[in-house]
Protein backbone atom coordinates (compact mmCIF):
# COMPACT_ATOMS: atom_id res chain seq x y z
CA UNK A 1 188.11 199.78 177.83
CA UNK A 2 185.35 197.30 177.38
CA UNK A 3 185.57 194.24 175.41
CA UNK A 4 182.86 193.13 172.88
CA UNK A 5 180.86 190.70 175.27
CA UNK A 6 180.93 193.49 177.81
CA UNK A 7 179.27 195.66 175.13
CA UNK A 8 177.10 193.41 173.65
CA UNK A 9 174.38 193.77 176.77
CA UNK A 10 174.19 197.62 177.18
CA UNK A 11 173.90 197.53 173.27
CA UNK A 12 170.89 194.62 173.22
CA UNK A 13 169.16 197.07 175.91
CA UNK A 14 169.18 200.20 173.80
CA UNK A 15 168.40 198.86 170.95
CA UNK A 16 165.94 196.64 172.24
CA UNK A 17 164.11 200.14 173.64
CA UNK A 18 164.35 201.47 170.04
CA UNK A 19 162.93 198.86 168.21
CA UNK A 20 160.31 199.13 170.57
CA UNK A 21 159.75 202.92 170.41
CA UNK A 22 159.89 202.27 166.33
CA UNK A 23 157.02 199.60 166.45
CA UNK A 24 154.36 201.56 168.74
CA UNK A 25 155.38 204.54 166.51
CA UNK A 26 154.64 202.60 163.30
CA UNK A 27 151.35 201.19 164.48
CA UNK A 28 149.85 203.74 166.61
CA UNK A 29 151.07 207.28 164.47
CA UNK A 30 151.99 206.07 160.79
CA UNK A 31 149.20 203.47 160.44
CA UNK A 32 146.59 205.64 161.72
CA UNK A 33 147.99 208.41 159.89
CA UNK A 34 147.89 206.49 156.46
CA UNK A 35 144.22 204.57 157.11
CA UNK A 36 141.97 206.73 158.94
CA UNK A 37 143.94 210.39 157.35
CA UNK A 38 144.79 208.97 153.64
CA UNK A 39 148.46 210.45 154.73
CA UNK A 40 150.88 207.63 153.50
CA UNK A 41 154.34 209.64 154.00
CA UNK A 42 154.94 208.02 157.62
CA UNK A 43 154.89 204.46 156.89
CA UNK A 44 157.90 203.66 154.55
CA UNK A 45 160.61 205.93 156.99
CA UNK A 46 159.09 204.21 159.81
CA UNK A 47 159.03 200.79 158.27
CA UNK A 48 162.25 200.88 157.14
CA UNK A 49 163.38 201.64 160.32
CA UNK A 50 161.94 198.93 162.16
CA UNK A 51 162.53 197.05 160.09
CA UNK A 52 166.45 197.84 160.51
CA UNK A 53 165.90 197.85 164.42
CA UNK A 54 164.37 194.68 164.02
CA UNK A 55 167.31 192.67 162.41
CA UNK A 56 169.92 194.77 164.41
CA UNK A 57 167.94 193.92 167.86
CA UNK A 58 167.61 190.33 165.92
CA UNK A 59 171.69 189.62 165.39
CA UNK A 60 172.32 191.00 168.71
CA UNK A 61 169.98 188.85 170.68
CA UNK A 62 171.61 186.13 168.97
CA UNK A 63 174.76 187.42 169.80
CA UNK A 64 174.12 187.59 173.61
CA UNK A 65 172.40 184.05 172.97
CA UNK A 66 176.07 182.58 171.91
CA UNK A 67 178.51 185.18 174.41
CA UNK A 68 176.76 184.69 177.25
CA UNK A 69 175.38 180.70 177.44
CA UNK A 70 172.00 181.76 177.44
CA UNK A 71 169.42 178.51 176.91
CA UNK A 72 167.08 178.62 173.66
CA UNK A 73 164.02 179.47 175.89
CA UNK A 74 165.29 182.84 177.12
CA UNK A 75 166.63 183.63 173.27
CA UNK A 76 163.42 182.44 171.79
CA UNK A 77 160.53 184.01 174.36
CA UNK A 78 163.46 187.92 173.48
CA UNK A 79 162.37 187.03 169.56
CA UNK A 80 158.33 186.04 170.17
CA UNK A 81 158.06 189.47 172.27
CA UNK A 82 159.42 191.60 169.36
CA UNK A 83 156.39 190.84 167.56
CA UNK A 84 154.10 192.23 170.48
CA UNK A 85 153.80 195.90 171.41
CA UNK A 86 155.36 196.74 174.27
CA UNK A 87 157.18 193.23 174.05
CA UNK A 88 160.85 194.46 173.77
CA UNK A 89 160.42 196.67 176.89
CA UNK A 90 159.52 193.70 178.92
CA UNK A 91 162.04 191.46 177.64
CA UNK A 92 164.93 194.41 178.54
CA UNK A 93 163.28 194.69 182.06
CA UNK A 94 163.00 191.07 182.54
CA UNK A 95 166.27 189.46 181.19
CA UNK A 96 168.71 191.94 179.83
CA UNK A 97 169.40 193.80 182.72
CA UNK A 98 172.32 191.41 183.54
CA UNK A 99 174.38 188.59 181.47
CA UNK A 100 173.65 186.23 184.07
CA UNK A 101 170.38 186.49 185.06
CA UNK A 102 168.72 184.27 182.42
């Protein structure tokens, strides 16, 4: 059975791909849909769940921060590339393949 640090990474990665997914689904379908359509019924489902993914992927990025010794730079570049589409996919490629490899 695995133990809560060996769970923590698998969990970062997925939901690091989700919150992802939900921001590139929130500003390229519901945005779109609600300014250039006048349909507004996308944006508060999506935004409230990015919004969730965000503080989940948020807490457990933090969480890997503290289990695993990561250094601030590592923990702080994972936050700045949440804000940037496509961000989160890079920063599961790049560092949260493996515990060590920060």
């Amino acid at each position: 059975m695995l133990n809560t640090s060996e769970k923590t990474l698998p969990r970062l990665r997925l939901i690091a791909i989700l919150e992802g997914i939900s921001y590139l689904a929130l500003i390229f379908v519901a945005m779109p849909m609600k300014y250039y359509w006048g349909n507004p019924q996308f944006i508060r489902p999506a935004g409230m769940l990015h919004g969730w993914l965000f503080v989940l992927y948020t807490l457990l990025l933090l969480l890997a921060h503290r289990q695993f010794r990561w250094g601030w730079k590592i923990t702080f570049w994972g936050f700045v590339l949440s804000f940037l589409p496509f961000g989160t996919f890079y920063a599961e490629r790049k560092w949260f393949q493996n515990p060590n490899n920060p």
